[in-house]
Protein backbone atom coordinates (compact mmCIF):
# COMPACT_ATOMS: atom_id res chain seq x y z
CA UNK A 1 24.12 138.51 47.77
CA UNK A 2 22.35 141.53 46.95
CA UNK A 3 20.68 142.50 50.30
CA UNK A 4 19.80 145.87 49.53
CA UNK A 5 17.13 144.17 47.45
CA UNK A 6 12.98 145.07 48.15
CA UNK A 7 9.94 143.79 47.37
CA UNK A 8 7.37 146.50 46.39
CA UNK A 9 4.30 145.51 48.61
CA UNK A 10 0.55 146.51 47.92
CA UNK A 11 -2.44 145.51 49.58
CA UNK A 12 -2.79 143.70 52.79
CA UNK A 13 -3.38 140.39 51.65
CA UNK A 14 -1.30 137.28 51.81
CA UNK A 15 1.57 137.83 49.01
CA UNK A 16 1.98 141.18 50.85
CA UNK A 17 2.45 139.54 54.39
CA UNK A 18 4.88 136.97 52.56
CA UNK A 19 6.75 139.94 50.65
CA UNK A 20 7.05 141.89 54.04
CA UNK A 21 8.33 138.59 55.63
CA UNK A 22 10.88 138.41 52.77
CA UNK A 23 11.96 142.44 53.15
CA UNK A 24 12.09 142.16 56.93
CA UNK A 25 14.56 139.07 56.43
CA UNK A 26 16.82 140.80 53.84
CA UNK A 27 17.18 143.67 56.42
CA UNK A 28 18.29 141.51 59.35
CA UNK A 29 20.66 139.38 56.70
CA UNK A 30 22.16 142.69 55.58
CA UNK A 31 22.57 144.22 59.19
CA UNK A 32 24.15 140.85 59.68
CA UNK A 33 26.57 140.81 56.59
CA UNK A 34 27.25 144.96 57.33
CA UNK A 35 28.53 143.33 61.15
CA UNK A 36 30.34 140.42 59.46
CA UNK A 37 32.19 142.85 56.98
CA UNK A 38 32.83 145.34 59.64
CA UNK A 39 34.16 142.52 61.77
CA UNK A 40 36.00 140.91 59.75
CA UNK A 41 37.71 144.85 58.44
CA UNK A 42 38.65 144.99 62.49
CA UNK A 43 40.05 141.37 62.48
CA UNK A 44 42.18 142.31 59.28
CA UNK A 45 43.44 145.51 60.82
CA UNK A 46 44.49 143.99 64.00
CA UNK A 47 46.04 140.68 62.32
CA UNK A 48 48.05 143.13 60.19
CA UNK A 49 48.94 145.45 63.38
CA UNK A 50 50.04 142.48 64.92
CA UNK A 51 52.01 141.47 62.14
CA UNK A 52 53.86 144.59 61.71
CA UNK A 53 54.56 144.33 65.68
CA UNK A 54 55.91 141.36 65.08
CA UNK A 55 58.24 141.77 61.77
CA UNK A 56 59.66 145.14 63.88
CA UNK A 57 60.09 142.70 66.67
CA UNK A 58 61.78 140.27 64.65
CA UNK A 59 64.03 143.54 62.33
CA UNK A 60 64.99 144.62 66.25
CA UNK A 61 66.17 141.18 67.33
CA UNK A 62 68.17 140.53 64.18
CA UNK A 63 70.00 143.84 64.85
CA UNK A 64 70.81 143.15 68.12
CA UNK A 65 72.18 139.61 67.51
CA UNK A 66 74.29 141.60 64.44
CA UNK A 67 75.13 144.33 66.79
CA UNK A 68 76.68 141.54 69.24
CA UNK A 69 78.31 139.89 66.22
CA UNK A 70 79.85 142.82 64.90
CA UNK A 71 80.57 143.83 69.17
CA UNK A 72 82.90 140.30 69.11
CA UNK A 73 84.35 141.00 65.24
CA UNK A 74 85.27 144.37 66.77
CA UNK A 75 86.45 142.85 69.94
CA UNK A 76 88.59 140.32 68.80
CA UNK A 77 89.74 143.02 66.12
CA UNK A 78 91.03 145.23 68.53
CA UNK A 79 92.57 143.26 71.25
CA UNK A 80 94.93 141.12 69.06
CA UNK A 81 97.17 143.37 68.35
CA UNK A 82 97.97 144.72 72.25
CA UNK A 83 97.47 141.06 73.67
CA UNK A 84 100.12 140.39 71.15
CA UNK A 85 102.39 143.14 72.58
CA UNK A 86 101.91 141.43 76.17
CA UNK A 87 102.40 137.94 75.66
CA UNK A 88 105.55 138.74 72.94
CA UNK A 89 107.12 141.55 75.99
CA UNK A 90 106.31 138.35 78.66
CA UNK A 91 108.42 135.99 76.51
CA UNK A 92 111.21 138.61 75.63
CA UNK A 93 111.70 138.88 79.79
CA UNK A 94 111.56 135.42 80.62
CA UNK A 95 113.11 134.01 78.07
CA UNK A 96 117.12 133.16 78.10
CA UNK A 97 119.61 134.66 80.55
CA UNK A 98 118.32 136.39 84.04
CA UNK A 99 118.35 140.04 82.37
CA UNK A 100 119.05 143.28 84.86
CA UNK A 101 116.19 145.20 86.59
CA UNK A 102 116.32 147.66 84.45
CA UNK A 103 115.53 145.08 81.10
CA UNK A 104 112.64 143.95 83.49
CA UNK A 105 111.44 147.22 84.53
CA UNK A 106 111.06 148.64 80.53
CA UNK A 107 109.55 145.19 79.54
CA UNK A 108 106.66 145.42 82.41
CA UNK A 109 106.49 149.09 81.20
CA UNK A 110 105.43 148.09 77.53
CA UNK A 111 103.03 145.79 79.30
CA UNK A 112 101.64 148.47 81.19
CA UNK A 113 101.38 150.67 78.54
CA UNK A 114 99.52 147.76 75.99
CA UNK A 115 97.62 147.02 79.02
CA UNK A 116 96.27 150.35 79.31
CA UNK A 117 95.47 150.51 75.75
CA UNK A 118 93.94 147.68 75.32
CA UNK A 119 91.54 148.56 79.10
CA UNK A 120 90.51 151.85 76.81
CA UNK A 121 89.20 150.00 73.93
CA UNK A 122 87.30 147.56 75.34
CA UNK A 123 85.74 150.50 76.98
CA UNK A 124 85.12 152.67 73.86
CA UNK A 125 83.66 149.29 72.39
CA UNK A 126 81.44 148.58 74.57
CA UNK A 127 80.50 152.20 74.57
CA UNK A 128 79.43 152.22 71.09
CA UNK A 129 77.44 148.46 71.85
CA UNK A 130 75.53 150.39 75.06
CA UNK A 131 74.65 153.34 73.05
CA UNK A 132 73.16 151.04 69.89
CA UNK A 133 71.06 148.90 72.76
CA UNK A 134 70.10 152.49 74.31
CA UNK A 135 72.30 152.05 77.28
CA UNK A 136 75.13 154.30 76.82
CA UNK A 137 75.84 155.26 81.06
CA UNK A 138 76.83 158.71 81.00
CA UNK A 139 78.09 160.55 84.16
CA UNK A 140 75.56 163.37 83.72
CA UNK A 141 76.16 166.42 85.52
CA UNK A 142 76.30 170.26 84.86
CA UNK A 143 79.26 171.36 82.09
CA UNK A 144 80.35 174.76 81.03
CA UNK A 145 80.61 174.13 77.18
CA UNK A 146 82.87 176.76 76.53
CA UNK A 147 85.11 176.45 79.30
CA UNK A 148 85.02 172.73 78.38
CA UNK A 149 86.13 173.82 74.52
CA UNK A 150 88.85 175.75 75.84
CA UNK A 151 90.45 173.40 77.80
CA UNK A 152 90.53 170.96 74.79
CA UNK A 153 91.57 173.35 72.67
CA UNK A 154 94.83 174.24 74.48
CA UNK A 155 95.68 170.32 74.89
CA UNK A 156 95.51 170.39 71.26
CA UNK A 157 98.74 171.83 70.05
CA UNK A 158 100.83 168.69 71.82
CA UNK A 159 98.44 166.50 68.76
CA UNK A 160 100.10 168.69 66.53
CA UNK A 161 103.57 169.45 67.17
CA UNK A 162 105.41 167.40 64.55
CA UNK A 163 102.97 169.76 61.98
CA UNK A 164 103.23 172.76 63.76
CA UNK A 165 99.39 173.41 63.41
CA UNK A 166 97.76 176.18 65.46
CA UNK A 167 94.25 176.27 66.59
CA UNK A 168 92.27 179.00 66.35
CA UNK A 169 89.27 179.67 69.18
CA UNK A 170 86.05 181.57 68.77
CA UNK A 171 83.76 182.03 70.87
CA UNK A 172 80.06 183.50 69.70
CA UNK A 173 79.16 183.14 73.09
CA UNK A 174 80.66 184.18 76.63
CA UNK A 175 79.00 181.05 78.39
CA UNK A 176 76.96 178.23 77.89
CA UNK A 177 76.31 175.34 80.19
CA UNK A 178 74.74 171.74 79.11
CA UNK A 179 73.98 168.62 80.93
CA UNK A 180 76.60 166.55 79.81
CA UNK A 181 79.57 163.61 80.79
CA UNK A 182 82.53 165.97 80.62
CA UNK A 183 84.81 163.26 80.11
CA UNK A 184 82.68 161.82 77.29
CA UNK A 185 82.08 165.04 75.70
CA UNK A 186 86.16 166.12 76.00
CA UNK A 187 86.59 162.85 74.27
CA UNK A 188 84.32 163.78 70.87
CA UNK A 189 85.85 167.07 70.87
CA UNK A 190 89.15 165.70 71.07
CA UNK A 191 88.69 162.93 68.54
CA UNK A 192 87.41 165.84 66.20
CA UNK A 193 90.00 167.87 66.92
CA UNK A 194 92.82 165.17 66.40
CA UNK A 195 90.95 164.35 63.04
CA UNK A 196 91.37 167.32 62.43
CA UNK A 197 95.30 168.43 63.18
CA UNK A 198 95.71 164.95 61.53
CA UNK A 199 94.71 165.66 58.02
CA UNK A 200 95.88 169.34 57.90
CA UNK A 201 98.84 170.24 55.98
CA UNK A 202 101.89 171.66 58.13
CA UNK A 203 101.93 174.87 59.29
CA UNK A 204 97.88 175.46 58.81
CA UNK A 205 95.48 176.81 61.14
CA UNK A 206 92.36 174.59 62.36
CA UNK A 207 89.09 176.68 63.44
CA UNK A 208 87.00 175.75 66.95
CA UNK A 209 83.86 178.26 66.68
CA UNK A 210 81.10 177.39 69.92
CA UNK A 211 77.54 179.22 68.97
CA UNK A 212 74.68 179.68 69.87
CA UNK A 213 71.13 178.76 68.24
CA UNK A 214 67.62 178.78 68.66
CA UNK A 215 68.07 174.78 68.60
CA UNK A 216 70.46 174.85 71.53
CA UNK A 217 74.61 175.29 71.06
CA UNK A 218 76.69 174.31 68.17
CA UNK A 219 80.76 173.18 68.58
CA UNK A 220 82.09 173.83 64.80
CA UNK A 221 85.56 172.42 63.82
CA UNK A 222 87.08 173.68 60.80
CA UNK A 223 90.16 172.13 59.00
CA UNK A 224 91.82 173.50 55.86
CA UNK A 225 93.19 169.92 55.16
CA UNK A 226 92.62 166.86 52.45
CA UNK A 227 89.16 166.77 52.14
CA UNK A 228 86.61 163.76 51.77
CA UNK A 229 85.82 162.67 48.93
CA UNK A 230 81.55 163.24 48.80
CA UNK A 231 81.25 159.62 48.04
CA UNK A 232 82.58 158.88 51.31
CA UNK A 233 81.34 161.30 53.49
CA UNK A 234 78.43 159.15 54.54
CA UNK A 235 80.62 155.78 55.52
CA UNK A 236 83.03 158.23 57.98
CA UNK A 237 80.89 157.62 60.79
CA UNK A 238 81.14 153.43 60.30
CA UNK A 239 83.31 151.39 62.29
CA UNK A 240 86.78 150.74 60.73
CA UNK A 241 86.03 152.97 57.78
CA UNK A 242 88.66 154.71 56.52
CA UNK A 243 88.78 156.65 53.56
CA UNK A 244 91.32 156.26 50.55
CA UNK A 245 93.14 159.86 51.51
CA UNK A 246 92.74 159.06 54.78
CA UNK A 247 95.12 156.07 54.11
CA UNK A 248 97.25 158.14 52.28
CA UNK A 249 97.66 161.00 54.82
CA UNK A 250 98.40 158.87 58.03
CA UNK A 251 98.49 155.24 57.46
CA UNK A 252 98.16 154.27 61.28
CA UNK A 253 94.45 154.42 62.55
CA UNK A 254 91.73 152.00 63.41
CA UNK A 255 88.87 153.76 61.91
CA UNK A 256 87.33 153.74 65.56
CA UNK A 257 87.30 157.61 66.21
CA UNK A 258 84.58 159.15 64.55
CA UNK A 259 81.71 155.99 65.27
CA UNK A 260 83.05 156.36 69.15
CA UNK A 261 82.41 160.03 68.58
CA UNK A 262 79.20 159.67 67.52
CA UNK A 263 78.17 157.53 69.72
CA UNK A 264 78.44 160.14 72.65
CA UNK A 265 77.00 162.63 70.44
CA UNK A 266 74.26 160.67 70.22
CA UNK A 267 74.07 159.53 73.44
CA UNK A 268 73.65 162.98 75.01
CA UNK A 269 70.85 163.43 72.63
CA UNK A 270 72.57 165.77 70.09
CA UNK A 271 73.77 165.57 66.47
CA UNK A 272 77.10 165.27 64.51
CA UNK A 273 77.28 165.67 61.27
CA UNK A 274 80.36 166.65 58.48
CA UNK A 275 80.93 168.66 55.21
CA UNK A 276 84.22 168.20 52.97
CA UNK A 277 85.63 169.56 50.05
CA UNK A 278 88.14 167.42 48.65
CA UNK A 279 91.54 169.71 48.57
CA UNK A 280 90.05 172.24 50.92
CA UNK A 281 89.32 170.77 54.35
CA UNK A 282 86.46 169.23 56.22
C-alpha cells in the first residue's frame, strides 16, 4: 500500500527497463489511490451534508407537528371555558317558563360578550401558531411610535383604577416613526402595560420611557411591583406560564399575555426581553 515506494534504477539494461516499468506503475496506482481518497473525502462530505439536511428537515417537521399539537392543547384550552358560558346562558333562557324580554335580552348579552371573547382568542392563538410557522400577517403600514405610546398610555389608567396606579410618560425623543401593525403593536404595549398596573402595589407609579438608539427605538416599561423570581424569568414568555407570585398577586389569568406579546414583537422583527428584582418591580 505504500505507493510512494521507488526503485533506484542504473544502467540501461533489462532490470532497469523492468524497474522503470515497476516505478511508472506505482505512480499511476498512487495518482489513482490520491483520486480514490479524494473522491471518496467528497462523497463523505456530501453524504454527511445531506445528512445534516435531512436530520434539520426531520428537527423542523417534528416542531411543526408539536407546534400544531400544542396549537389544539391551546385551542381546546381556551375555548372551554366561554363555549361553556354559551351553551349554560342558552339553557338558562330556554329552559322552564317563557321569561320577559328583558331575561332574554341580558342572557343573549352574556352570549355576546363570551362570543366575543372567545372570537379574540382564537385569533391571538392562531397568531402565535402563524408567527412560529413564519406567517404572522401583519397590517404593515407607517406608525408614529410615540404618538402610538401615548395613546396607550392614557387608556391605561381605566386598567388601573381599583389600584389607583398612575403612569408616568417619557419621552427621549420628540418623534419616531416605524413600519409597524398599529393594532398589533398597541396590543404588546398594552399587554405590558396591564402586566404591569397588575402586579404593582396600590397607589405606585409605573414608568413608559420611548428612546432612541443606534440599533433603532426602544419602548421601556418600568414597574415598582412584586418582582420575578430570576428562576423564572426565562419561562415568562411560555404559554400558560405563570409564576408562583404571579398566582399570588391576581389569581385570574391565562398565562397567554406575554407569549402573544412576543409573538408580535417578534413578528415585526424586533426584540422583547425582561429584568426583575423580586420585591422591587420588573
Amino acid at each position: 500500500g505504500d505507493f510512494g515506494q521507488r526503485i533506484a534504477v542504473s544502467g540501461r539494461d533489462e532490470f532497469a527497463q523492468l524497474a522503470n516499468g515497476l516505478n511508472a506503475m506505482a505512480d499511476q496506482l498512487q495518482r489513482h489511490s490520491l483520486q480514490a481518497n479524494a473522491a471518496r473525502d467528497d462523497l463523505e462530505r456530501v453524504v454527511s451534508q445531506r445528512t445534516k439536511e435531512l436530520q434539520d428537515a426531520n428537527r423542523a417537521l417534528q416542531g411543526s407537528d408539536n407546534a400544531r399539537r400544542r396549537l389544539f392543547a391551546d385551542i381546546s384550552h381556551e375555548l372551554r371555558t366561554p363555549l361553556t358560558v354559551i351553551r349554560g346562558e342558552a339553557e338558562i333562557a330556554l329552559r322552564g317558563r317563557e321569561k320577559s324580554i328583558e331575561d332574554y335580552q341580558t342572557s343573549l348579552r352574556r352570549i355576546v360578550d363570551q362570543a366575543n371573547h372567545t372570537a379574540r382568542l382564537v385569533d391571538d392563538l392562531l397568531f402565535i401558531a402563524r408567527t412560529g410557522a413564519g406567517e404572522p400577517r401583519l397590517k404593515m403600514q407607517v406608525v408614529a411610535l410615540v404618538e402610538l405610546v401615548q395613546q396607550v398610555c392614557s387608556d391605561a389608567p381605566a386598567l388601573s383604577a381599583s389600584k389607583n396606579v398612575s403612569v408616568a410618560l417619557d419621552l427621549g425623543i420628540a418623534k419616531v416613526t416605524v413600519t409597524a401593525d398599529p393594532e398589533r403593536l398597541r396590543q404588546a404595549l398594552m399587554i405590558v402595560i396591564d402586566n404591569a398596573i397588575r402586579y404593582s402595589r396600590p397607589h405606585e407609579q409605573i414608568a413608559v420611557g420611548v428612546h432612541a438608539h443606534v440599533q433603532g427605538v426602544s419602548v421601556q416599561i418600568t414597574d415598582k411591583g412584586i418582582g420575578i423570581a430570576p428562576a423564572e424569568i426565562e419561562q415568562v414568555f411560555e404559554r400558560y406560564y405563570r409564576g408562583s407570585g404571579a398566582e399570588r398577586q391576581h389569581s385570574a389569568g391565562s398565562g397567554l399575555g406575554l407569549p402573544i406579546a412576543k409573538a408580535i414583537i417578534l413578528a415585526h422583527g424586533g426584540e422583547i426581553s425582561l429584568d426583575s428584582t423580586p420585591g422591587h418591580g420588573t
